[in-house]
N, C-alpha and C. Protein backbone atom coordinates (compact mmCIF):
# COMPACT_ATOMS: atom_id res chain seq x y z
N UNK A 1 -23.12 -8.27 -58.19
CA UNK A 1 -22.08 -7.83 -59.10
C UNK A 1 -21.60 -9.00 -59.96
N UNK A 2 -21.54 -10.55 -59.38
CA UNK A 2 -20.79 -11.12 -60.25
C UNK A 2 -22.06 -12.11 -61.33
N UNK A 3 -23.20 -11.48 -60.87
CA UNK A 3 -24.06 -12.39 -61.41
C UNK A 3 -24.19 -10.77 -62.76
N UNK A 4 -24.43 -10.13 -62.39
CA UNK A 4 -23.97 -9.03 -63.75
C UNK A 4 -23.15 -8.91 -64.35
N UNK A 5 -21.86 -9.12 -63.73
CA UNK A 5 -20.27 -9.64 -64.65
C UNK A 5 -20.74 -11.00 -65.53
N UNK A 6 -21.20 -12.07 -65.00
CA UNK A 6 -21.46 -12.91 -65.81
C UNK A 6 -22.19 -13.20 -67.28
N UNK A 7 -23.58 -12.55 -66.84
CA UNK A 7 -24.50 -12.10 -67.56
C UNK A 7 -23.60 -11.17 -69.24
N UNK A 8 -23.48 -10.13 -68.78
CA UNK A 8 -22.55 -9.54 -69.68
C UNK A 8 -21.63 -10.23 -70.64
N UNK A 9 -21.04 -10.84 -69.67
CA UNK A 9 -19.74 -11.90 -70.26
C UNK A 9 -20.13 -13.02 -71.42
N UNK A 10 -21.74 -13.78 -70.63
CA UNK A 10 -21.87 -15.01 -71.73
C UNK A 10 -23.14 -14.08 -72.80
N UNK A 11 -23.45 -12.84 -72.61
CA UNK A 11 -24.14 -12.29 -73.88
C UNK A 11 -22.71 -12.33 -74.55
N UNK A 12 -21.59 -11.76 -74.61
CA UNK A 12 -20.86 -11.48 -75.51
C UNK A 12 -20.00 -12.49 -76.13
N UNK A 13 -20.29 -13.92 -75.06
CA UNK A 13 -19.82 -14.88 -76.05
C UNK A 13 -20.91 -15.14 -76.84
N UNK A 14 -22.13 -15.24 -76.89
CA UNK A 14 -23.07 -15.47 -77.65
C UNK A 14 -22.82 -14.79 -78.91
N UNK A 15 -22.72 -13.29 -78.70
CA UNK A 15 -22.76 -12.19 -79.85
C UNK A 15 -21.66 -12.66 -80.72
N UNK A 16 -20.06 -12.72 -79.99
CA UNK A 16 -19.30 -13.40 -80.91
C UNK A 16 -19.68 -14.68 -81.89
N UNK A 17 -20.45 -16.07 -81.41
CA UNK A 17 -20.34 -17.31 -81.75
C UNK A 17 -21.28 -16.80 -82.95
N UNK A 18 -22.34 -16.06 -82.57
CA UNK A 18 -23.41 -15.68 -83.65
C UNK A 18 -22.71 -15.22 -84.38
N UNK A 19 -22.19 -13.99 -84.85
CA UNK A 19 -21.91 -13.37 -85.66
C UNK A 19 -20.63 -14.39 -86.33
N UNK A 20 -19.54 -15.53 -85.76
CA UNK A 20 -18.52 -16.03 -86.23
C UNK A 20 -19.52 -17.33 -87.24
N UNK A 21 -20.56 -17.59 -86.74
CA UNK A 21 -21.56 -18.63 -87.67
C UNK A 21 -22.30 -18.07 -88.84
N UNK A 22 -22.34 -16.24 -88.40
CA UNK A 22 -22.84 -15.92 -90.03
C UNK A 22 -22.07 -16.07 -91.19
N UNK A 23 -22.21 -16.71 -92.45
CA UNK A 23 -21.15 -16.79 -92.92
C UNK A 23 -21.92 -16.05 -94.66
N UNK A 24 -23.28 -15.72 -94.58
CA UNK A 24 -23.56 -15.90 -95.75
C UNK A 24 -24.36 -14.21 -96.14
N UNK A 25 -24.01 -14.22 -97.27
CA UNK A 25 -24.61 -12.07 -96.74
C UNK A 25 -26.19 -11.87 -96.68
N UNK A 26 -26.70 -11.17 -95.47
CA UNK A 26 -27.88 -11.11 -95.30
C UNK A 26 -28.09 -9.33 -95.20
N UNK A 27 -29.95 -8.95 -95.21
CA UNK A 27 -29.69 -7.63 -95.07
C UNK A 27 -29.53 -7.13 -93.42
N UNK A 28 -29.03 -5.64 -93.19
CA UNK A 28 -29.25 -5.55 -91.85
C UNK A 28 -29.38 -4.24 -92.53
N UNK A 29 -30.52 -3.62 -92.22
CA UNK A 29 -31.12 -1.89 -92.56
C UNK A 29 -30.66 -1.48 -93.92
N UNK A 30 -29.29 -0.89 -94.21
CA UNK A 30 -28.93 -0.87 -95.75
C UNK A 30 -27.45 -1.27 -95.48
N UNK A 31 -26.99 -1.77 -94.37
CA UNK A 31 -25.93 -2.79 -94.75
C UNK A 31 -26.27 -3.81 -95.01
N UNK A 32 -25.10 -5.14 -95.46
CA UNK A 32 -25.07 -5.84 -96.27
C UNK A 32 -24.08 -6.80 -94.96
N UNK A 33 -24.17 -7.76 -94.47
CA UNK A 33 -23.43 -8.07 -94.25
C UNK A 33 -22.20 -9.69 -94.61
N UNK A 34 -21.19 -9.83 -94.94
CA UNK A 34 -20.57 -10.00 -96.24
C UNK A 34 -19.07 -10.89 -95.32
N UNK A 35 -18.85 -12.18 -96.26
CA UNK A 35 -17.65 -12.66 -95.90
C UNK A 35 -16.75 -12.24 -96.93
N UNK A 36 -15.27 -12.20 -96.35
CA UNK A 36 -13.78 -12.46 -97.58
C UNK A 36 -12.88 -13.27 -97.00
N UNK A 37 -12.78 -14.06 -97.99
CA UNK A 37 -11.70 -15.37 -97.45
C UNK A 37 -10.48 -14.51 -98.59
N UNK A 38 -9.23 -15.33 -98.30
CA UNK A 38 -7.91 -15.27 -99.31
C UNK A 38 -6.55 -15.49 -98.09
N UNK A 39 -5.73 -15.11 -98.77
CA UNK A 39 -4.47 -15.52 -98.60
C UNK A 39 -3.56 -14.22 -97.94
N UNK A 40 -2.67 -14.28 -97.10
CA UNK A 40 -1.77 -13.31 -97.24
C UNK A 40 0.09 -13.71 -97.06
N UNK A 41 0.71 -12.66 -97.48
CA UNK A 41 2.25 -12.82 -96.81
C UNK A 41 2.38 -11.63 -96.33
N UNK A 42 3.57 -12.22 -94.81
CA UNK A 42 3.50 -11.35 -93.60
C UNK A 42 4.96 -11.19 -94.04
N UNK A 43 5.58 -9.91 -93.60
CA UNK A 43 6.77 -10.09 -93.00
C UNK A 43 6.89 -8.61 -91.54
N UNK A 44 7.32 -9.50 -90.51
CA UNK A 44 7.72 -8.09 -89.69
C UNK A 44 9.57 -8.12 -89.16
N UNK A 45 9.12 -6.74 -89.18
CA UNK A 45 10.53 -6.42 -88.88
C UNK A 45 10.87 -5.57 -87.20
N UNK A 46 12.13 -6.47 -86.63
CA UNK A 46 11.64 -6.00 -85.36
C UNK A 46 12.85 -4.68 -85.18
N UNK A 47 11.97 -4.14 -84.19
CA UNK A 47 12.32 -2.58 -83.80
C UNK A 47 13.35 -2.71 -82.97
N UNK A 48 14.24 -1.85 -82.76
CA UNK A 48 15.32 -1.36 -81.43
C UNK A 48 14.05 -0.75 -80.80
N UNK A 49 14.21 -1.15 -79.27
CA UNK A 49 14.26 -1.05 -78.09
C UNK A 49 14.69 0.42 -77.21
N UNK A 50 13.83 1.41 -76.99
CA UNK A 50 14.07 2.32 -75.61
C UNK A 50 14.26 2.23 -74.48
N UNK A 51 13.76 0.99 -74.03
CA UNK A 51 13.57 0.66 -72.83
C UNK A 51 14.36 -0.88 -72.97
N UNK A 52 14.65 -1.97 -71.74
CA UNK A 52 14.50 -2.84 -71.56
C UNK A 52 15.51 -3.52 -72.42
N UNK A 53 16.45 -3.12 -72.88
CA UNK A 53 17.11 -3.78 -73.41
C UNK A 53 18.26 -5.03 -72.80
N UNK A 54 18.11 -5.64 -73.58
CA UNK A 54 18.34 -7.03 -73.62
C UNK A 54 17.66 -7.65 -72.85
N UNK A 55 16.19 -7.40 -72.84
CA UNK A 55 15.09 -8.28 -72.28
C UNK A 55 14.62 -8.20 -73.65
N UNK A 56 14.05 -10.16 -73.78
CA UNK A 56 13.73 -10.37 -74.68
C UNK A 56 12.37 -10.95 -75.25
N UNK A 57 11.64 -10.47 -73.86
CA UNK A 57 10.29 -10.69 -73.27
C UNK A 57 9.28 -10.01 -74.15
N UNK A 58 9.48 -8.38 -74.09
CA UNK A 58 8.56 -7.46 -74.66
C UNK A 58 9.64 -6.80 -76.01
N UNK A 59 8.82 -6.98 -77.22
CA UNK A 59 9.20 -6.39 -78.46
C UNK A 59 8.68 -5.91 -79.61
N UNK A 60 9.23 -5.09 -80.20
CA UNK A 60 8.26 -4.38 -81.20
C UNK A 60 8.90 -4.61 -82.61
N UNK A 61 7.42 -4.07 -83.50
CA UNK A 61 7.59 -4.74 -85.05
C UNK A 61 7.30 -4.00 -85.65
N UNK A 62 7.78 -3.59 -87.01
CA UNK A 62 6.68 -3.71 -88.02
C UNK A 62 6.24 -4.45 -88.80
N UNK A 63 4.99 -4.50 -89.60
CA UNK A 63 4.24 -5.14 -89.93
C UNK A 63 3.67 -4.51 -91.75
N UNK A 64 4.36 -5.47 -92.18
CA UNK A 64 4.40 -5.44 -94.04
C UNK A 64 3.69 -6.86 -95.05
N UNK A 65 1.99 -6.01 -95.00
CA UNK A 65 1.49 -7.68 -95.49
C UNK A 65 0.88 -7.25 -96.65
N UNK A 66 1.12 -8.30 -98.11
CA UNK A 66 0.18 -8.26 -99.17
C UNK A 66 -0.85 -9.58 -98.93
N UNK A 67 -2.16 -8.42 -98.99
CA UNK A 67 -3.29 -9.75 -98.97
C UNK A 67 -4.22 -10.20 -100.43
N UNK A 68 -3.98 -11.46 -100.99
CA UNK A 68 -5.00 -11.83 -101.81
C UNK A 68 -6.10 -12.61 -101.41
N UNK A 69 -6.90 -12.47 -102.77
CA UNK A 69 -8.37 -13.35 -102.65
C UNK A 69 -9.54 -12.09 -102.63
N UNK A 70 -10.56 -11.79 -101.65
CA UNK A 70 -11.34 -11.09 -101.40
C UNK A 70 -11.21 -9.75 -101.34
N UNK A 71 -10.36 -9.87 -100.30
CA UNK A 71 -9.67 -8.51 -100.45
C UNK A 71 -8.48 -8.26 -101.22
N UNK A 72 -7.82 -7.04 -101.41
CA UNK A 72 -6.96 -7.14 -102.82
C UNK A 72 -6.13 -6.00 -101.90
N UNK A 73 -4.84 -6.34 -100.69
CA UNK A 73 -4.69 -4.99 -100.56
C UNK A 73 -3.11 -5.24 -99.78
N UNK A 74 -2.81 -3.82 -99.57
CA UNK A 74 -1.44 -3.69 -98.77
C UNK A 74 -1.74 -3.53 -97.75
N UNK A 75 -0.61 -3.64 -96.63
CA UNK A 75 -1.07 -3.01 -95.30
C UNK A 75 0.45 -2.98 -94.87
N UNK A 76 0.91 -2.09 -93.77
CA UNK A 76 1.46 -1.78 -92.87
C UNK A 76 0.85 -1.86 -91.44
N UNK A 77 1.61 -1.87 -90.47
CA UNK A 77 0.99 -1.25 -89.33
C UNK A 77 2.48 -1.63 -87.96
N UNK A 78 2.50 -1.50 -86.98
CA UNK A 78 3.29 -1.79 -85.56
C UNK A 78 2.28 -2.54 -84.90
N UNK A 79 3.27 -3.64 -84.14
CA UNK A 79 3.00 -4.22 -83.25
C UNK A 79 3.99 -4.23 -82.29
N UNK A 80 3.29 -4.54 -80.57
CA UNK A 80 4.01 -5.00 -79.53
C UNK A 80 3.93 -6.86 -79.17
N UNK A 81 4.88 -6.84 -79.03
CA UNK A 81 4.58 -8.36 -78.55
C UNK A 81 5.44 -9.02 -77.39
N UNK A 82 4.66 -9.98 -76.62
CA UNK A 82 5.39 -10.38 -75.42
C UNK A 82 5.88 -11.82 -75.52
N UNK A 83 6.76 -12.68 -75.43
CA UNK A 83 6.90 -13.79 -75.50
C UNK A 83 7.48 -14.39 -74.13
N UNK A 84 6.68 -15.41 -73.49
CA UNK A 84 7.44 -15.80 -71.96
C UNK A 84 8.46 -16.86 -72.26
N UNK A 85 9.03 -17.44 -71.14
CA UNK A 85 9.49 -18.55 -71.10
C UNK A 85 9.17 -19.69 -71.68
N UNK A 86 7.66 -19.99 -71.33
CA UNK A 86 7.17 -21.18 -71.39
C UNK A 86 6.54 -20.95 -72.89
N UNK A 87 7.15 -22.30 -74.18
CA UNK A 87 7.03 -22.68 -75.07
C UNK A 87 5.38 -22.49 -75.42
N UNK A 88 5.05 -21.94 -76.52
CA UNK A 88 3.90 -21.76 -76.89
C UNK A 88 2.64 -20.40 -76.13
N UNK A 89 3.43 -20.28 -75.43
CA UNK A 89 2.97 -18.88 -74.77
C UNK A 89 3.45 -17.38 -75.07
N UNK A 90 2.27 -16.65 -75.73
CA UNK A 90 2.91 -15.47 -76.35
C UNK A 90 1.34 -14.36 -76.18
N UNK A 91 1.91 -13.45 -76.28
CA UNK A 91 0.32 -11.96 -76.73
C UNK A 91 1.03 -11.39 -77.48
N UNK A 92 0.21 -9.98 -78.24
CA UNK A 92 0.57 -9.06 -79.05
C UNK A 92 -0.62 -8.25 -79.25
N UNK A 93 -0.73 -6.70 -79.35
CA UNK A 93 -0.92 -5.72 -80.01
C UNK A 93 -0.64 -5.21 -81.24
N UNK A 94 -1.52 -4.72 -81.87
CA UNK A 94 -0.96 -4.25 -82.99
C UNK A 94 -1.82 -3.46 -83.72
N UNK A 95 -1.81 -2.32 -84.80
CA UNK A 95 -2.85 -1.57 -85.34
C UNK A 95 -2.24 -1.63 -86.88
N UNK A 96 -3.05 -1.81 -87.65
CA UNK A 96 -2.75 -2.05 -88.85
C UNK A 96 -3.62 -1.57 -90.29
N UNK A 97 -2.97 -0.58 -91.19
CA UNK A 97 -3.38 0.25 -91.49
C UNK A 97 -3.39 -0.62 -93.31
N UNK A 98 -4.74 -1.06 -93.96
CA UNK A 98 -4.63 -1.94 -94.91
C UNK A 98 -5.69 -1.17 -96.15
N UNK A 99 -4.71 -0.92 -97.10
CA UNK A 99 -5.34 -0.11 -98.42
C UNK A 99 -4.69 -1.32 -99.38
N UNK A 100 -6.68 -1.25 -100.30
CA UNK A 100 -6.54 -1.72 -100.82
C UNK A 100 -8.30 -1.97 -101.76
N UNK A 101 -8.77 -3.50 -102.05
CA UNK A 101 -9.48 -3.12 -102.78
C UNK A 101 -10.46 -4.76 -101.89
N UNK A 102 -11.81 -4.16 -101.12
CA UNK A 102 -12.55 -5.07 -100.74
C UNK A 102 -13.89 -5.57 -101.52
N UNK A 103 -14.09 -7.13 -102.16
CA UNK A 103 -15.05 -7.16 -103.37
C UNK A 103 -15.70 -5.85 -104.10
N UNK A 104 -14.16 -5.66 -104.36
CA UNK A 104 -14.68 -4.27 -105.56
C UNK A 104 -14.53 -3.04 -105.00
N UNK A 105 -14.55 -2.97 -104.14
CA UNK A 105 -14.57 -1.32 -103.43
C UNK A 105 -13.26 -0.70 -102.82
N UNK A 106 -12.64 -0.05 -103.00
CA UNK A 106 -11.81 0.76 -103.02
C UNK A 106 -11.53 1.39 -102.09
N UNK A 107 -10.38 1.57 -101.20
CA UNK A 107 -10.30 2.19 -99.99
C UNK A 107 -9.38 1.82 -98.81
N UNK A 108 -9.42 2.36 -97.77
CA UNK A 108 -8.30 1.81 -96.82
C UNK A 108 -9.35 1.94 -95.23
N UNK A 109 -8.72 0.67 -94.82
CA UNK A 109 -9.12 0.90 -92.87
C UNK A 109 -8.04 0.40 -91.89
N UNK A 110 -8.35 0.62 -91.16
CA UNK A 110 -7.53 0.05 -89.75
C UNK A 110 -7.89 -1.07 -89.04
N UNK A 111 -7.17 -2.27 -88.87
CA UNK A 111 -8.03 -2.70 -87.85
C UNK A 111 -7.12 -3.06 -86.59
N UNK A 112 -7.71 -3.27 -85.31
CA UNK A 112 -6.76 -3.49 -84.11
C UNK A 112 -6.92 -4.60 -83.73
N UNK A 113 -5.56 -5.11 -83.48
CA UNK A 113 -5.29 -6.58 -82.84
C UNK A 113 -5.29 -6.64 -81.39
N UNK A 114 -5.63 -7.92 -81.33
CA UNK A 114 -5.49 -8.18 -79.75
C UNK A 114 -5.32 -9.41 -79.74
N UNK A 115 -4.46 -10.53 -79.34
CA UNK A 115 -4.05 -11.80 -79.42
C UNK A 115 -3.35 -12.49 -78.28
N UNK A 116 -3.45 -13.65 -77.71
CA UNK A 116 -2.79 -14.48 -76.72
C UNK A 116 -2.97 -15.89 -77.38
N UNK A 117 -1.49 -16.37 -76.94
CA UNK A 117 -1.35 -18.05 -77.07
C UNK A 117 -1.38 -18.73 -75.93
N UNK A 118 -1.85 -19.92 -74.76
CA UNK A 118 -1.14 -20.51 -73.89
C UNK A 118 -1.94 -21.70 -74.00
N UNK A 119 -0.77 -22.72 -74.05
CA UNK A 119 -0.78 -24.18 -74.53
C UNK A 119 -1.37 -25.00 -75.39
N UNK A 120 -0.98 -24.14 -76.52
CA UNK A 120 -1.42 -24.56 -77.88
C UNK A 120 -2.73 -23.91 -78.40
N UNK A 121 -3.18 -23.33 -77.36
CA UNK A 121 -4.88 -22.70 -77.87
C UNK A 121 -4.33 -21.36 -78.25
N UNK A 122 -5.33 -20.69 -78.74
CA UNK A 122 -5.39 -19.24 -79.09
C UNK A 122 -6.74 -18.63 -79.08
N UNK A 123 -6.62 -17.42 -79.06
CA UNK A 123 -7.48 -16.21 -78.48
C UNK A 123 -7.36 -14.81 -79.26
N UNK A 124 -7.86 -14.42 -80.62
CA UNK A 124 -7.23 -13.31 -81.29
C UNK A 124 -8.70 -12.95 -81.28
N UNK A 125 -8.69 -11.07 -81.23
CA UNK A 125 -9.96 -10.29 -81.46
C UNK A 125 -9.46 -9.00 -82.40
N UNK A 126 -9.60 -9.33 -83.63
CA UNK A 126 -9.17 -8.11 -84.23
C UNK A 126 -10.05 -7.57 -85.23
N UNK A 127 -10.18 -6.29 -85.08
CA UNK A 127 -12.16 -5.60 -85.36
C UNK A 127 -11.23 -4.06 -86.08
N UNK A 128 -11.99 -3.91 -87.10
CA UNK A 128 -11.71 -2.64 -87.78
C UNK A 128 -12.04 -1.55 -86.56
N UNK A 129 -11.08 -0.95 -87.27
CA UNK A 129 -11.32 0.77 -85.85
C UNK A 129 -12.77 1.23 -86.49
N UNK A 130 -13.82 1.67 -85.80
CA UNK A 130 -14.52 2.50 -85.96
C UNK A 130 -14.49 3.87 -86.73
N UNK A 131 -14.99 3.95 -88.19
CA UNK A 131 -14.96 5.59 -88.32
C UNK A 131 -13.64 5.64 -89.30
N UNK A 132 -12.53 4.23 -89.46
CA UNK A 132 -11.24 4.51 -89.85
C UNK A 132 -11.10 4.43 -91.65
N UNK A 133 -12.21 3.88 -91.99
CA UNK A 133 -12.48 3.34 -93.33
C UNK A 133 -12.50 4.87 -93.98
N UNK A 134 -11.67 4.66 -95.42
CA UNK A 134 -12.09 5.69 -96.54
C UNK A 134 -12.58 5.34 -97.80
N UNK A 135 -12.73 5.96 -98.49
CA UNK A 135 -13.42 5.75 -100.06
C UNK A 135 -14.71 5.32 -100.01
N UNK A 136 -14.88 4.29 -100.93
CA UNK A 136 -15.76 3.25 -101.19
C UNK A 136 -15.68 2.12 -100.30
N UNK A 137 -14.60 2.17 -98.61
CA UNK A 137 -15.07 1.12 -98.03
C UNK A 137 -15.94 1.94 -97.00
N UNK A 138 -15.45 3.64 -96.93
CA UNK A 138 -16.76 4.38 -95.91
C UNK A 138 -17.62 3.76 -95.00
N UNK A 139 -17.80 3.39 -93.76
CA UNK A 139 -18.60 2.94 -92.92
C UNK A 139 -18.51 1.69 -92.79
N UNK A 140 -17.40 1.05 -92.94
CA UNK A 140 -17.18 -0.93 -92.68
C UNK A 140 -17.02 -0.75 -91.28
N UNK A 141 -17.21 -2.04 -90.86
CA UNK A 141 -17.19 -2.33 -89.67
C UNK A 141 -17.06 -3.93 -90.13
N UNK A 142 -16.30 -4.50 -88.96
CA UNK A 142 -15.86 -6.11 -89.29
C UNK A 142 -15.32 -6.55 -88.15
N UNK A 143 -14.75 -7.61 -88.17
CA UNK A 143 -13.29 -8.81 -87.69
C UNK A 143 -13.30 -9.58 -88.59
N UNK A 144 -11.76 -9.91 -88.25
CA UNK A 144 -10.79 -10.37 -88.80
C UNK A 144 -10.39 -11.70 -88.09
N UNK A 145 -10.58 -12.49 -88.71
CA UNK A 145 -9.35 -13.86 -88.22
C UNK A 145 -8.77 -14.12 -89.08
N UNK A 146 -7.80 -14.61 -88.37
CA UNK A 146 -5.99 -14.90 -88.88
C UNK A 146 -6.07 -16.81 -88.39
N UNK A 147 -5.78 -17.42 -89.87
CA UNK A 147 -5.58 -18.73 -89.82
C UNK A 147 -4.12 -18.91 -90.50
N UNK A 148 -3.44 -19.86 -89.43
CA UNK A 148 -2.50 -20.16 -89.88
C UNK A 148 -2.00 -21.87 -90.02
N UNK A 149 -1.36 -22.73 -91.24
CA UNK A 149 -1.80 -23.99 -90.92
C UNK A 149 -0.47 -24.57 -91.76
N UNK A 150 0.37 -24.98 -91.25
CA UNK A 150 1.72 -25.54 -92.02
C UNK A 150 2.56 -23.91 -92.36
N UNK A 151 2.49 -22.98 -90.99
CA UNK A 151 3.31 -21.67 -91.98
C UNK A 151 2.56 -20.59 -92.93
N UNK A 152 1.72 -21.22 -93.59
CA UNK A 152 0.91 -20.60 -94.61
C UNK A 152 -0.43 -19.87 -93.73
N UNK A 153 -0.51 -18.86 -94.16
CA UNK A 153 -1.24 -17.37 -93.52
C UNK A 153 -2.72 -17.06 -94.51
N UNK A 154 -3.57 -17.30 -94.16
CA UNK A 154 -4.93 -16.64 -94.67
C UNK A 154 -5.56 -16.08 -93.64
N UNK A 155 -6.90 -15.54 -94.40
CA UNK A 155 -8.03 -14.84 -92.99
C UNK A 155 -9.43 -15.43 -93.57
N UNK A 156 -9.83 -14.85 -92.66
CA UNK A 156 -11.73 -14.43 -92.94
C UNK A 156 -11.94 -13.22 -92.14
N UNK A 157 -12.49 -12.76 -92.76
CA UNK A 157 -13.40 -11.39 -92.70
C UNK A 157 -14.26 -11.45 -92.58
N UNK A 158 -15.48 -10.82 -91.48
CA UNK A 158 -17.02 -10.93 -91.59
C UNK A 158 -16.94 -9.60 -91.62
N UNK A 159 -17.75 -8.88 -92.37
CA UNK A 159 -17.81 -6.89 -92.29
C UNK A 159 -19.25 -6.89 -92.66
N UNK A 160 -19.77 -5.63 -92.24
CA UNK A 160 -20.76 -5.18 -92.89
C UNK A 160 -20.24 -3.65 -93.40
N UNK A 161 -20.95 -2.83 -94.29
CA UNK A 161 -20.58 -2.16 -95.56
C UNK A 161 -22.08 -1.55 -95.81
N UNK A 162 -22.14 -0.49 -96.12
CA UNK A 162 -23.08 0.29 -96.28
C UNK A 162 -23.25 -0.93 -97.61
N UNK A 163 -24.22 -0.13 -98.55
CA UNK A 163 -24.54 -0.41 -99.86
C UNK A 163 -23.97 0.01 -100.93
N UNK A 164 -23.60 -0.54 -101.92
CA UNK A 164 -22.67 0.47 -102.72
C UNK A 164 -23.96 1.02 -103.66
N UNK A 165 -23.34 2.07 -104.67
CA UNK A 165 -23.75 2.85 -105.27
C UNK A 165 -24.02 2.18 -106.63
C-alpha cells in the first residue's frame, strides 16, 4: 500500500513540475497549449459569521479582482480562510468566478483554490473547474499561480484551449 501511495504521489509531482516548466505553446491533438502572465488588484471583503463567533481562526470573504495583461477580465468569487496563531501560518478555499477576455477570446470560467502557508513557504493549487468555461473560452482547462512580491499581485496561467475558429 505505501509503496503505491508513493508511486502515485511522486508521478504527480512529476506531472505538476512538467507541466509548471512548459512555458511555451506546443500542439496537444487540437489544443494549443498556452501561457498568460499580467497583473491583478484584489480586494476582499470579509463576511459575518453563523457560526463561531468571535473566533478569529476560521473566516469568510468575498473576493473582487480586476485582472490585466493576458487575460483582460473581472472576477468575483468566496473564500474560506483559516489563520492560526503562529505568524505566517494560514490556508484558504475559494471558487472564483472570472469573465472576461483570454488572448482574444471571450468568455468566463471558474477556477478553485486551494492554498497553505507554514514558515514562510507556500503551497497553492488552483485549476479551472472542469466543463465551467463559456463562449470562446469553451473547453479551457488550466492553473493558475498567484505571485505576490512587495504587496503587488500578478499570475501565470498555463491552459490549454481548444483551437479557435
Amino acid at each position: 500500500m505505501y509503496r503505491k501511495s508513493l508511486g502515485i504521489a511522486l508521478m504527480l509531482v512529476t506531472c505538476a513540475f512538467l507541466s509548471a516548466q512548459d512555458t511555451k505553446p506546443t500542439k496537444k491533438g487540437t489544443d494549443m497549449t498556452r501561457e498568460a502572465t499580467g497583473t491583478f488588484e484584489v480586494k476582499l471583503t470579509p463576511q459575518p459569521l453563523e457560526h463561531g463567533e468571535g473566533d478569529t481562526t476560521v473566516g469568510t470573504m468575498v473576493i473582487d479582482k480586476t485582472l490585466s495583461g493576458d487575460l483582460e477580465a473581472t472576477s468575483w468569487g468566496l473564500m474560506v480562510s483559516a489563520i492560526t496563531q503562529v505568524k505566517g501560518s494560514a490556508g484558504y478555499v475559494a471558487m472564483e468566478r472570472i469573465t472576461g477576455t483570454l488572448h482574444g477570446r471571450e468568455g468566463s470560467f471558474v477556477l478553485q483554490h486551494s492554498a497553505t502557508m507554514s514558515g514562510g513557504g507556500q503551497s497553492q493549487d488552483i485549476t479551472v473547474v472542469p466543463d465551467s468555461a463559456t463562449g470562446a473560452l469553451k473547453g479551457l482547462s488550466g492553473t493558475f499561480l498567484i505571485h505576490i512580491d512587495k504587496g503587488a499581485h500578478s499570475y501565470t496561467f498555463t491552459y490549454s484551449l481548444p483551437e479557435g475558429d
